[in-house]
PDB file of N, CA and C in Angstrom:
ATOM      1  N   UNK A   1     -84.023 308.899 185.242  1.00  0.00           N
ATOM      2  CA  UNK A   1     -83.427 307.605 185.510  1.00  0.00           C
ATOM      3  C   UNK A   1     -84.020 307.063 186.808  1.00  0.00           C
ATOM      4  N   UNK A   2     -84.220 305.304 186.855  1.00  0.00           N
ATOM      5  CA  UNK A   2     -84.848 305.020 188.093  1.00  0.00           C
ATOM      6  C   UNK A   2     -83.842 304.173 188.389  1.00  0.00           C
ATOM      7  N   UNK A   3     -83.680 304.016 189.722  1.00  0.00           N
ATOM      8  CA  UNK A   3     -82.719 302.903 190.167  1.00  0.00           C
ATOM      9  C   UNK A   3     -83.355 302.237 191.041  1.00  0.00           C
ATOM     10  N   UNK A   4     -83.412 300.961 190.997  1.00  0.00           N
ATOM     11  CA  UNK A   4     -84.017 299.850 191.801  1.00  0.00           C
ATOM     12  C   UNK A   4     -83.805 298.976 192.270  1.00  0.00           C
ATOM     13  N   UNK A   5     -83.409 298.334 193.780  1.00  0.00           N
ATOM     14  CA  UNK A   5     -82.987 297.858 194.366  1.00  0.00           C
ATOM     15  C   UNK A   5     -83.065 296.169 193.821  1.00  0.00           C
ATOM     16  N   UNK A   6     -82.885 295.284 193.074  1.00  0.00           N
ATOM     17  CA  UNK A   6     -83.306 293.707 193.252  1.00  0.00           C
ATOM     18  C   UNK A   6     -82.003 293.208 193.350  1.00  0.00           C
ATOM     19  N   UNK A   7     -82.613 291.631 193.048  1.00  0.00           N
ATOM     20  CA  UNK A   7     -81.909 289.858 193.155  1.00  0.00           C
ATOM     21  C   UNK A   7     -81.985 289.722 192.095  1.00  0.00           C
ATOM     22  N   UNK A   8     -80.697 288.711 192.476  1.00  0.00           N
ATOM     23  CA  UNK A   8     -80.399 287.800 190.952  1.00  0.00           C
ATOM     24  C   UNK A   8     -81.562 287.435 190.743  1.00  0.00           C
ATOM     25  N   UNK A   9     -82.674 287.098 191.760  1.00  0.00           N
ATOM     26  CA  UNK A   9     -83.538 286.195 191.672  1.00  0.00           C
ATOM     27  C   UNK A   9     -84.582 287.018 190.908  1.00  0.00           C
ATOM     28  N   UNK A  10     -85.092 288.197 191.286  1.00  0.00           N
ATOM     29  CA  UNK A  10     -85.410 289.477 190.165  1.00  0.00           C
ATOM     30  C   UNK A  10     -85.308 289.677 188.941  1.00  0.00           C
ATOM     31  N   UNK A  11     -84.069 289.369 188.555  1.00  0.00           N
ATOM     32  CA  UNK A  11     -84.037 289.153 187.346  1.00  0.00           C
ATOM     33  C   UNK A  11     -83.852 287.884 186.473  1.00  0.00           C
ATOM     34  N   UNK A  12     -83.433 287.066 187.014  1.00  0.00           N
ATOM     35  CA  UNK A  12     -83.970 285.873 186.357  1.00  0.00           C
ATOM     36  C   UNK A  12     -85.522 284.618 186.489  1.00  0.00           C
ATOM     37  N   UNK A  13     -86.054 285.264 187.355  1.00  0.00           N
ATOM     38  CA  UNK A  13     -87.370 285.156 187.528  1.00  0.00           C
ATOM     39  C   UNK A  13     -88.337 286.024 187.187  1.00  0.00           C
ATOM     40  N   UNK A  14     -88.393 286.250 185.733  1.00  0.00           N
ATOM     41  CA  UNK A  14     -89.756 287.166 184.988  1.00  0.00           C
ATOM     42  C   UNK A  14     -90.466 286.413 184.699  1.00  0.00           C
ATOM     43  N   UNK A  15     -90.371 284.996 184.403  1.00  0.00           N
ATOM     44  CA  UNK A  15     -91.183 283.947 183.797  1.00  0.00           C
ATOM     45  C   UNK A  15     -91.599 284.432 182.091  1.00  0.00           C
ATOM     46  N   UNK A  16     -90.419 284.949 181.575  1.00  0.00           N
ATOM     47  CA  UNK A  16     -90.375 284.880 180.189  1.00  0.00           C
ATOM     48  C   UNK A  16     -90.879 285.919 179.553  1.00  0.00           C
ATOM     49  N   UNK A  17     -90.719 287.083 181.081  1.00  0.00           N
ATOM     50  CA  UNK A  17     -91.535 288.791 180.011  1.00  0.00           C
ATOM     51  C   UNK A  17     -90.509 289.747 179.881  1.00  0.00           C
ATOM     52  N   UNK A  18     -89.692 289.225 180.313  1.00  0.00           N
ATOM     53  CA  UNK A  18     -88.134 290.340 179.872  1.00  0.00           C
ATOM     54  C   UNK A  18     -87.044 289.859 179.340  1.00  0.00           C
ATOM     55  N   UNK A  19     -86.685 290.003 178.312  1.00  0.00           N
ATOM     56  CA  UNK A  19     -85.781 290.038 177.280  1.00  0.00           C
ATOM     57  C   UNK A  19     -84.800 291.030 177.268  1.00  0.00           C
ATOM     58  N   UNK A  20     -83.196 290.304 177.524  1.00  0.00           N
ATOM     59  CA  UNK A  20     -82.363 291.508 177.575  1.00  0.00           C
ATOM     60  C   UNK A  20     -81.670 291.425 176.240  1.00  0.00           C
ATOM     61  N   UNK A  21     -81.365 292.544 175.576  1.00  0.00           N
ATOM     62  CA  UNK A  21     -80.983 292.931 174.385  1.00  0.00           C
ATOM     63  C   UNK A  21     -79.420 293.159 174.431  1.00  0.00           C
ATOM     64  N   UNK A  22     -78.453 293.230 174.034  1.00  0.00           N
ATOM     65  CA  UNK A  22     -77.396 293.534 173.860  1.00  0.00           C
ATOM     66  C   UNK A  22     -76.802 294.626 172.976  1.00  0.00           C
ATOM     67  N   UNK A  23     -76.415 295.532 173.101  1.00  0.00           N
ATOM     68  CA  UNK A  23     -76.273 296.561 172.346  1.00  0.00           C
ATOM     69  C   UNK A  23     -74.646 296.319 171.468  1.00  0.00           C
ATOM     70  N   UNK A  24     -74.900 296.991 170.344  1.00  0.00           N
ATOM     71  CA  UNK A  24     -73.973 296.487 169.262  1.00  0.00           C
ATOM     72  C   UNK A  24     -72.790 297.090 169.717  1.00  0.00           C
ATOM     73  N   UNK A  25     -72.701 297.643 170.768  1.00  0.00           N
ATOM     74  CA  UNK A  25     -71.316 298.577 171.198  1.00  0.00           C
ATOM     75  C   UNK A  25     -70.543 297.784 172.623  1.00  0.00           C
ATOM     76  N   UNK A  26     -71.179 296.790 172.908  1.00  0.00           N
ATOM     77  CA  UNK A  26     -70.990 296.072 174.079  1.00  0.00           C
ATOM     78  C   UNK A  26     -69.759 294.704 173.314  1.00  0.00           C
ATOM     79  N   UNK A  27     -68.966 294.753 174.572  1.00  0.00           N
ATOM     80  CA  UNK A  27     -67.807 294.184 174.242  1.00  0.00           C
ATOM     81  C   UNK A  27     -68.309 292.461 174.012  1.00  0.00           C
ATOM     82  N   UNK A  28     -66.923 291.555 173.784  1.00  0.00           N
ATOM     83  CA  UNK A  28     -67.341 290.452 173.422  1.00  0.00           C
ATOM     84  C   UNK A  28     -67.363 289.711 175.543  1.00  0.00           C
ATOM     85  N   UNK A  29     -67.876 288.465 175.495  1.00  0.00           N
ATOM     86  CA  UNK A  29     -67.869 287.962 176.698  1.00  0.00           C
ATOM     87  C   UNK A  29     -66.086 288.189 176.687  1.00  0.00           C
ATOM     88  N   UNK A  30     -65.215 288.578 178.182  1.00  0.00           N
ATOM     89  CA  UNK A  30     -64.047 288.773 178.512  1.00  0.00           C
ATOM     90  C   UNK A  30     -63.625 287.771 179.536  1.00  0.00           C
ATOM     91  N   UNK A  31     -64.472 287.587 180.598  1.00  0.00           N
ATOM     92  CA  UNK A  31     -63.741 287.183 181.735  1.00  0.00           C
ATOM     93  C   UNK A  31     -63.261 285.861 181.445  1.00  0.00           C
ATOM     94  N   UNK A  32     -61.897 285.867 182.562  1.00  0.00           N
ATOM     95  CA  UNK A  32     -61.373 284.608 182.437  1.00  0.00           C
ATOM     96  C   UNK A  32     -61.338 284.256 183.319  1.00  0.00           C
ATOM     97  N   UNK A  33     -60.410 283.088 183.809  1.00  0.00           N
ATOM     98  CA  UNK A  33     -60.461 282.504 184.566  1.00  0.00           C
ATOM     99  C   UNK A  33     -60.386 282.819 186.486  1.00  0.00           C
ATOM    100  N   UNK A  34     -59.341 284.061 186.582  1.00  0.00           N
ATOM    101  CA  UNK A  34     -59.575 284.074 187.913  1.00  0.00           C
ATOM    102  C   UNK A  34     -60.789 284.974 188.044  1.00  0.00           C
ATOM    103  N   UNK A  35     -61.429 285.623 186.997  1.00  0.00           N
ATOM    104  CA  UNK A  35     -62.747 285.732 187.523  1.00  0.00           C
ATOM    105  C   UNK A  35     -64.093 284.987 187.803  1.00  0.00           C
ATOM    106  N   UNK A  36     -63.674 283.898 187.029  1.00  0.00           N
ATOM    107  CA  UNK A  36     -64.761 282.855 187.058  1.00  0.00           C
ATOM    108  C   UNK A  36     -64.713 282.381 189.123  1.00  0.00           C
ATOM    109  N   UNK A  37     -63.200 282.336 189.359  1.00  0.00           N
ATOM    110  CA  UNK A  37     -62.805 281.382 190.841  1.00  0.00           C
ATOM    111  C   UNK A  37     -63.495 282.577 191.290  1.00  0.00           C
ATOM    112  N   UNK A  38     -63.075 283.898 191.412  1.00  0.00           N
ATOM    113  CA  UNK A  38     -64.097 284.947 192.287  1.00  0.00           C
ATOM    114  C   UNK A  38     -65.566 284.353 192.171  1.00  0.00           C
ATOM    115  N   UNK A  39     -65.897 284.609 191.427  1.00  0.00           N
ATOM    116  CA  UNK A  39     -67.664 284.372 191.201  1.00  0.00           C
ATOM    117  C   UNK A  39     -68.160 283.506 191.786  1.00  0.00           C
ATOM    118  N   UNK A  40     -66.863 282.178 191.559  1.00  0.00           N
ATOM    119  CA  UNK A  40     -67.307 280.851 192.011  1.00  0.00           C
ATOM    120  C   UNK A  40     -67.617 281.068 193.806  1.00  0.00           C
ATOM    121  N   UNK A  41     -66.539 281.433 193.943  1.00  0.00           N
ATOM    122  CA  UNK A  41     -65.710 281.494 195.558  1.00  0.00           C
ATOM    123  C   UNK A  41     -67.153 282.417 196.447  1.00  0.00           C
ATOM    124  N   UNK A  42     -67.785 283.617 195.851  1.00  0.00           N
ATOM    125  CA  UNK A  42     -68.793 284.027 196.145  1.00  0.00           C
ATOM    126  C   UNK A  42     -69.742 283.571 196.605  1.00  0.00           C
ATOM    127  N   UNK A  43     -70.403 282.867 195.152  1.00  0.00           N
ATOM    128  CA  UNK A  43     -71.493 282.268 195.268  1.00  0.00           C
ATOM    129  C   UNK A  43     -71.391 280.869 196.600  1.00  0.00           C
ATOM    130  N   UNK A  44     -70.223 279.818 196.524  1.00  0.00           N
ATOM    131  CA  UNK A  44     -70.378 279.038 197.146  1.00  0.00           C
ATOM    132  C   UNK A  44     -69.654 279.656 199.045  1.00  0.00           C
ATOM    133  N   UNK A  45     -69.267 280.447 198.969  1.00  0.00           N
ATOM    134  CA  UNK A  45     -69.826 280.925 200.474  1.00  0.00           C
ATOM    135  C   UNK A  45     -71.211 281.239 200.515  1.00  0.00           C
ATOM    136  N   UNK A  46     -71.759 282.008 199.659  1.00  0.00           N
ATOM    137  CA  UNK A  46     -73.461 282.104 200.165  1.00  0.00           C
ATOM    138  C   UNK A  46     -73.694 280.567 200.265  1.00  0.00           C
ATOM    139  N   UNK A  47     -73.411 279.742 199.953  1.00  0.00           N
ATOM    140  CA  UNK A  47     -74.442 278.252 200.067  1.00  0.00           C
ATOM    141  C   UNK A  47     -73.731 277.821 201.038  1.00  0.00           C
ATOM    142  N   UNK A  48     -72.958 278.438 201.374  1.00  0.00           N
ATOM    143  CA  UNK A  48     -72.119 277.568 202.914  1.00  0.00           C
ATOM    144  C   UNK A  48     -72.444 279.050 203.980  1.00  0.00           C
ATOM    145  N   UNK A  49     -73.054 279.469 203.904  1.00  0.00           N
ATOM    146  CA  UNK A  49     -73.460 280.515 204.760  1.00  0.00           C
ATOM    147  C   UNK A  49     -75.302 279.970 205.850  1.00  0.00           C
ATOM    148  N   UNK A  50     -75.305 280.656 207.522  1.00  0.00           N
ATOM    149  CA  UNK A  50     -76.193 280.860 207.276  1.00  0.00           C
ATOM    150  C   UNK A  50     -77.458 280.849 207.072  1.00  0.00           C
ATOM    151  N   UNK A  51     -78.556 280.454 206.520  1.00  0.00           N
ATOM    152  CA  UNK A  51     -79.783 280.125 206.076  1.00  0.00           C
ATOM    153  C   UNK A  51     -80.878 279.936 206.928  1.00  0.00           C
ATOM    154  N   UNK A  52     -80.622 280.300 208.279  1.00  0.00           N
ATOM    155  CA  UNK A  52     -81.694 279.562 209.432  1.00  0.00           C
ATOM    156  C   UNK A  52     -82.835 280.832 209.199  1.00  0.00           C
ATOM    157  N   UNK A  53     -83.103 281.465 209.335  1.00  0.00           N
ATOM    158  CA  UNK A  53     -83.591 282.931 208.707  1.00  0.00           C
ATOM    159  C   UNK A  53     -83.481 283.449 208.435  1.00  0.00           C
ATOM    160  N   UNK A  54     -85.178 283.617 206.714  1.00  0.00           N
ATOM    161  CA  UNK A  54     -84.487 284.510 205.681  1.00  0.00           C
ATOM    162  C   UNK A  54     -84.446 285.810 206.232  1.00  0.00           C
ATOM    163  N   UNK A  55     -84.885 286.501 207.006  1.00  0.00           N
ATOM    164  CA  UNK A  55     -84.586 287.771 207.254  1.00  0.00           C
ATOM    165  C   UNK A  55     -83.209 288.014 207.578  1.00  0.00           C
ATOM    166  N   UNK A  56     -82.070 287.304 207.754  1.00  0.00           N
ATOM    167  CA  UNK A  56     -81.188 287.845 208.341  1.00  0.00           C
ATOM    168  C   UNK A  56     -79.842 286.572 207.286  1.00  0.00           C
ATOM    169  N   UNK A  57     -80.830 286.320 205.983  1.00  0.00           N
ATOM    170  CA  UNK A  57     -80.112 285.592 205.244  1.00  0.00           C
ATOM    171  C   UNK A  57     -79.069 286.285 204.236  1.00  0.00           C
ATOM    172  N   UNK A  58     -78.023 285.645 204.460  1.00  0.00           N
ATOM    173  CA  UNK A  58     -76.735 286.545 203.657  1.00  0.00           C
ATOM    174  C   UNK A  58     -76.919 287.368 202.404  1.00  0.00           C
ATOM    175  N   UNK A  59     -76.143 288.595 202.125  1.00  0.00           N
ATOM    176  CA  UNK A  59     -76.539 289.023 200.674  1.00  0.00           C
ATOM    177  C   UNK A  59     -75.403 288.906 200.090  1.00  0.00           C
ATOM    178  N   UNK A  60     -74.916 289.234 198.656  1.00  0.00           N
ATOM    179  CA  UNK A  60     -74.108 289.425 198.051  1.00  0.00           C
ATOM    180  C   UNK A  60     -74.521 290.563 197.557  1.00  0.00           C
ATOM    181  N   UNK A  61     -73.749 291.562 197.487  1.00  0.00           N
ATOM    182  CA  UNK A  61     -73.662 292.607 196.363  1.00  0.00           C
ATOM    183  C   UNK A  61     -72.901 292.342 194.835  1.00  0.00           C
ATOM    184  N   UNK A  62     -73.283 292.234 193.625  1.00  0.00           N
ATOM    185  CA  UNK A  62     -73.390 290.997 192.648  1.00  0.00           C
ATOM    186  C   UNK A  62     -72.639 292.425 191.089  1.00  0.00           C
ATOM    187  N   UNK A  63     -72.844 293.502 191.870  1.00  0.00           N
ATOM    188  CA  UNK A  63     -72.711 294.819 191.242  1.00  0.00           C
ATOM    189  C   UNK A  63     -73.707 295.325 190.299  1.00  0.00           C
ATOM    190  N   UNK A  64     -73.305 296.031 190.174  1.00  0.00           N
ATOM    191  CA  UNK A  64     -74.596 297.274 189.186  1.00  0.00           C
ATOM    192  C   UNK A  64     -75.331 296.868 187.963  1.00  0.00           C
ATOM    193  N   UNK A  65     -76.326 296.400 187.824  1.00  0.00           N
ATOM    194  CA  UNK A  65     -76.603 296.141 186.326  1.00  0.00           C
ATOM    195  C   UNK A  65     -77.178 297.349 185.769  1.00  0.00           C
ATOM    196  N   UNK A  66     -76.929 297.942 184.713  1.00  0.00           N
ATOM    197  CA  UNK A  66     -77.729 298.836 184.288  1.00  0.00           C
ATOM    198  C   UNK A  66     -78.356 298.643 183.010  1.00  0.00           C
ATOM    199  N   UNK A  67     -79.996 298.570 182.933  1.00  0.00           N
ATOM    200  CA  UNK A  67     -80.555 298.562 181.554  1.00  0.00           C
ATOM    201  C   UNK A  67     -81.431 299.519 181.181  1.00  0.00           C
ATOM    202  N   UNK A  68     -81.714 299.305 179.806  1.00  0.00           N
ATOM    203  CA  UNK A  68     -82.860 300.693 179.247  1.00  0.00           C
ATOM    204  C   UNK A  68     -83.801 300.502 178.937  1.00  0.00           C
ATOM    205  N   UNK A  69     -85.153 300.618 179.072  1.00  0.00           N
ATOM    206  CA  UNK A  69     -86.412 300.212 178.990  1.00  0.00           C
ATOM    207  C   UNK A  69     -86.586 300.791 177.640  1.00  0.00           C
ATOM    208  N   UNK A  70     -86.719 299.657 176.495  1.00  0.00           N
ATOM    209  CA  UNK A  70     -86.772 299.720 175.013  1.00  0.00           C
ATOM    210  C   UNK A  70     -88.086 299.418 174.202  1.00  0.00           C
ATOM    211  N   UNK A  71     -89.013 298.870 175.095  1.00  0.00           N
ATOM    212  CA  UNK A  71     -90.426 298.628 174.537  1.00  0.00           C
ATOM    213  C   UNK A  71     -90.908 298.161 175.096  1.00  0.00           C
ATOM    214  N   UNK A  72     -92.002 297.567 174.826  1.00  0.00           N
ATOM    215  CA  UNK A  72     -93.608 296.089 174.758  1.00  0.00           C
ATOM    216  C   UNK A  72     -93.500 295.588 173.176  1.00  0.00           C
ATOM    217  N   UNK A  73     -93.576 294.083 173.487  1.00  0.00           N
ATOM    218  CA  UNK A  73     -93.508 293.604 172.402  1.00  0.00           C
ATOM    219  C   UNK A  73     -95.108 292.956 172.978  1.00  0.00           C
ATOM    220  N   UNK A  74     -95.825 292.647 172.461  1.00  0.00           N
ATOM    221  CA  UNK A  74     -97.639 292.723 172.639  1.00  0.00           C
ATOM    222  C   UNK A  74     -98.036 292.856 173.610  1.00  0.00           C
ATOM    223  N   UNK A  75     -98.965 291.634 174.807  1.00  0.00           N
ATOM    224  CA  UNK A  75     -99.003 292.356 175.771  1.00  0.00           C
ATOM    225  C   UNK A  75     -97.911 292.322 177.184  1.00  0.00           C
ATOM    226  N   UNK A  76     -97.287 291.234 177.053  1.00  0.00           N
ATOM    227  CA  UNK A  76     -95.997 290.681 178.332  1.00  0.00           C
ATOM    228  C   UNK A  76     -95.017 290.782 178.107  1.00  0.00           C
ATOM    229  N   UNK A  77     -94.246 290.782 177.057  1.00  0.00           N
ATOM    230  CA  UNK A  77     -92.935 291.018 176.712  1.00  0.00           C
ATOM    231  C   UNK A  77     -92.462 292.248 176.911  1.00  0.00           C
ATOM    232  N   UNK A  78     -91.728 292.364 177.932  1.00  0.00           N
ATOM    233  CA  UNK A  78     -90.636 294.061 177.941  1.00  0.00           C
ATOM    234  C   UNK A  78     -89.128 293.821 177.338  1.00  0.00           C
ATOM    235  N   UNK A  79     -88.480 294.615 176.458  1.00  0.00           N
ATOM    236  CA  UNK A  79     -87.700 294.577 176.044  1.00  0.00           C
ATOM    237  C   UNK A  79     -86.863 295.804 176.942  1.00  0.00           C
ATOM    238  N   UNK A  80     -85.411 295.203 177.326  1.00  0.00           N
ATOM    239  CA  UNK A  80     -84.471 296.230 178.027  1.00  0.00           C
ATOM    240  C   UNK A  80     -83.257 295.924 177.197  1.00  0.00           C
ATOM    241  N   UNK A  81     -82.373 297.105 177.139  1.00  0.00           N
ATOM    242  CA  UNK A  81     -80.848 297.255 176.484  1.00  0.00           C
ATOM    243  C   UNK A  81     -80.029 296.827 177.597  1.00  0.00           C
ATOM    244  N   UNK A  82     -79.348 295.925 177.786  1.00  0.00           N
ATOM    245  CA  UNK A  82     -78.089 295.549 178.733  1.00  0.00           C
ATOM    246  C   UNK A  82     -77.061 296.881 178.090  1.00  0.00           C
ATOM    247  N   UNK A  83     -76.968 297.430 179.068  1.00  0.00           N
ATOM    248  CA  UNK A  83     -75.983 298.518 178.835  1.00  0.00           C
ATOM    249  C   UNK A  83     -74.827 298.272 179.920  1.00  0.00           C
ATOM    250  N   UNK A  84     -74.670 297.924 181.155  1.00  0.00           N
ATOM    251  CA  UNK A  84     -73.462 297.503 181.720  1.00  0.00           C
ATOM    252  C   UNK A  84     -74.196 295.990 182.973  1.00  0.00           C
ATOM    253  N   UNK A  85     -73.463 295.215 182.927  1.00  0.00           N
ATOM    254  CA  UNK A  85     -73.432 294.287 183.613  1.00  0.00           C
ATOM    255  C   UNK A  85     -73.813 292.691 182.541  1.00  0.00           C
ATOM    256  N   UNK A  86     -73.355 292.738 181.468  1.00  0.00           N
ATOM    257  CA  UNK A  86     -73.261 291.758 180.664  1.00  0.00           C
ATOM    258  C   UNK A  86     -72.629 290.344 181.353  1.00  0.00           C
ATOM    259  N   UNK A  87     -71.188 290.552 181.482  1.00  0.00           N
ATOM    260  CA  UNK A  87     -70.572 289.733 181.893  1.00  0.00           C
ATOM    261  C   UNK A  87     -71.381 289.002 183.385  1.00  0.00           C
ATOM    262  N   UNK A  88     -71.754 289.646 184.224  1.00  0.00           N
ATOM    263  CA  UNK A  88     -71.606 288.920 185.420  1.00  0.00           C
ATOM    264  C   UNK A  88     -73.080 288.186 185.246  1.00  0.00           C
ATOM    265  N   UNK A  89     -74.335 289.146 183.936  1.00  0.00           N
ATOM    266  CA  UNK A  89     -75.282 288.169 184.081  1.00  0.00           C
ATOM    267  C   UNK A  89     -75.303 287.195 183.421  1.00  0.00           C
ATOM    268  N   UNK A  90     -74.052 286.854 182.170  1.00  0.00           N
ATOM    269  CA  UNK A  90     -73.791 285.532 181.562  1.00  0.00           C
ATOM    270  C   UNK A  90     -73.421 284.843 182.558  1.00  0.00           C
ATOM    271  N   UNK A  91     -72.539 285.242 183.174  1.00  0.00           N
ATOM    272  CA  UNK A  91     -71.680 284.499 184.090  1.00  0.00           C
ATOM    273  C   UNK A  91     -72.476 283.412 185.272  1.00  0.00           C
ATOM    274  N   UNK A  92     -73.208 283.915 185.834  1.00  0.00           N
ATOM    275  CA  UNK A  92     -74.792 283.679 186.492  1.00  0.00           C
ATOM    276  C   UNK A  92     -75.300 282.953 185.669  1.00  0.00           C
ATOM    277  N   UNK A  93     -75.828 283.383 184.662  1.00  0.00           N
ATOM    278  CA  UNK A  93     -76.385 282.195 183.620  1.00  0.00           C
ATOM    279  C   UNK A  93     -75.891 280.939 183.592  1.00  0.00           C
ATOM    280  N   UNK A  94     -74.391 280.565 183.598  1.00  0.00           N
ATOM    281  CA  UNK A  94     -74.149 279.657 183.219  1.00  0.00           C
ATOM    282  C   UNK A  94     -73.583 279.261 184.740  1.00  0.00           C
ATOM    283  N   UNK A  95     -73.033 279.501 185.971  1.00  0.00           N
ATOM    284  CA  UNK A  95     -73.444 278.928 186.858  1.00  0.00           C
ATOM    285  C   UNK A  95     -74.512 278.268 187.379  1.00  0.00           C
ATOM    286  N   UNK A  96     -75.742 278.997 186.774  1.00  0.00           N
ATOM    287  CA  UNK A  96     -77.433 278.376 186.951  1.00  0.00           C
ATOM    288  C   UNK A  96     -77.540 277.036 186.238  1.00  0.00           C
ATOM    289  N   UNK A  97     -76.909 276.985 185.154  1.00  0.00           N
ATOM    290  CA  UNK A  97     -77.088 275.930 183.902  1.00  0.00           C
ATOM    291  C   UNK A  97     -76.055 274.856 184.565  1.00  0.00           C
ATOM    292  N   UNK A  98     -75.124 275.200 184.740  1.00  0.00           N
ATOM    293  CA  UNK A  98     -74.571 273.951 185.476  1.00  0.00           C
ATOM    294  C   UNK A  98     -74.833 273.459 186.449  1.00  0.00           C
ATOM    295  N   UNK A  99     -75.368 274.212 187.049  1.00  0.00           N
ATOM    296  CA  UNK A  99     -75.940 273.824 188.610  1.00  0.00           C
ATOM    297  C   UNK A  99     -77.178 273.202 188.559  1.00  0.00           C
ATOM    298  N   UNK A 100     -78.217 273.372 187.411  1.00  0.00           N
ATOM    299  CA  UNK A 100     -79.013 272.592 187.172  1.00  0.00           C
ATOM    300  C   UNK A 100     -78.596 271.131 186.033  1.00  0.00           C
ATOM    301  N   UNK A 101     -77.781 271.150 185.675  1.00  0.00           N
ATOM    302  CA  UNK A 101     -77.549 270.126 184.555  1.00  0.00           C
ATOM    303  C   UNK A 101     -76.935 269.041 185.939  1.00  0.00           C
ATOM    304  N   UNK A 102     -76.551 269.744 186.974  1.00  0.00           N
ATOM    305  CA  UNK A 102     -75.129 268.364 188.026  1.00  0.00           C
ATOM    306  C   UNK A 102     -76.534 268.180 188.558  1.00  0.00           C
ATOM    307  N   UNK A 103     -77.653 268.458 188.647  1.00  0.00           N
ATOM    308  CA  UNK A 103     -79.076 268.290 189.931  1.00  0.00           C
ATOM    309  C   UNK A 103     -79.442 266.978 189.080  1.00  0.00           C
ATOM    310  N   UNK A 104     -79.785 267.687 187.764  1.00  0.00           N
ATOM    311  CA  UNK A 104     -80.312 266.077 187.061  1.00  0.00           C
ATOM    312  C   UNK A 104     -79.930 265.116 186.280  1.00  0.00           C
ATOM    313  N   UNK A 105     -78.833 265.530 186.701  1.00  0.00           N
ATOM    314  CA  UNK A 105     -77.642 263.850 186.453  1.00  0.00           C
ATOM    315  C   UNK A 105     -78.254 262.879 187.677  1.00  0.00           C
TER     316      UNK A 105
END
């Protein structure tokens, strides 16, 4: 097993060579609402945090994702199993999506 330190930004910046898979044993999306205000409440202290240098720019600990390295699909595509941290990277997802949909209004 390898464990490796990244960012949200890590993983949603492959530029389209990693594909996360969902395994058929993984629950349905759960969280509700006061987890959404956590997430929220998180993220928007980091943007009210801060920022004068990145070296000493705030982190969040965002929790554990763990996946399984499942293939190459030809030559750029890596395929990984989301085995725990589903929720918080939908969750992210769709903070990203809204946050870009209110930019280009």
């Amino acid at each position: 097993m390898e464990v490796q330190d990244s960012t949200i930004q890590d993983v949603f910046n492959s530029g389209g060579k990693i594909q996360f898979r969902l395994p058929h044993f993984q629950r349905e999306y759960a969280w509700e609402k006061r987890n959404w205000d956590m997430f929220y409440d998180d993220a928007f202290a980091l943007y009210k945090a801060d920022w004068e240098d990145t070296d000493s720019a705030p982190k969040h600990f965002l929790g554990t994702i763990v996946v399984q390295y499942e293939g190459k699909h030809g030559l750029t595509l890596n395929y990984y199993k989301l085995v725990d941290g589903q929720q918080r990277l939908v969750t992210a997802s769709l903070l990203l999506c809204a946050l870009r949909s209110y930019k280009n209004k």
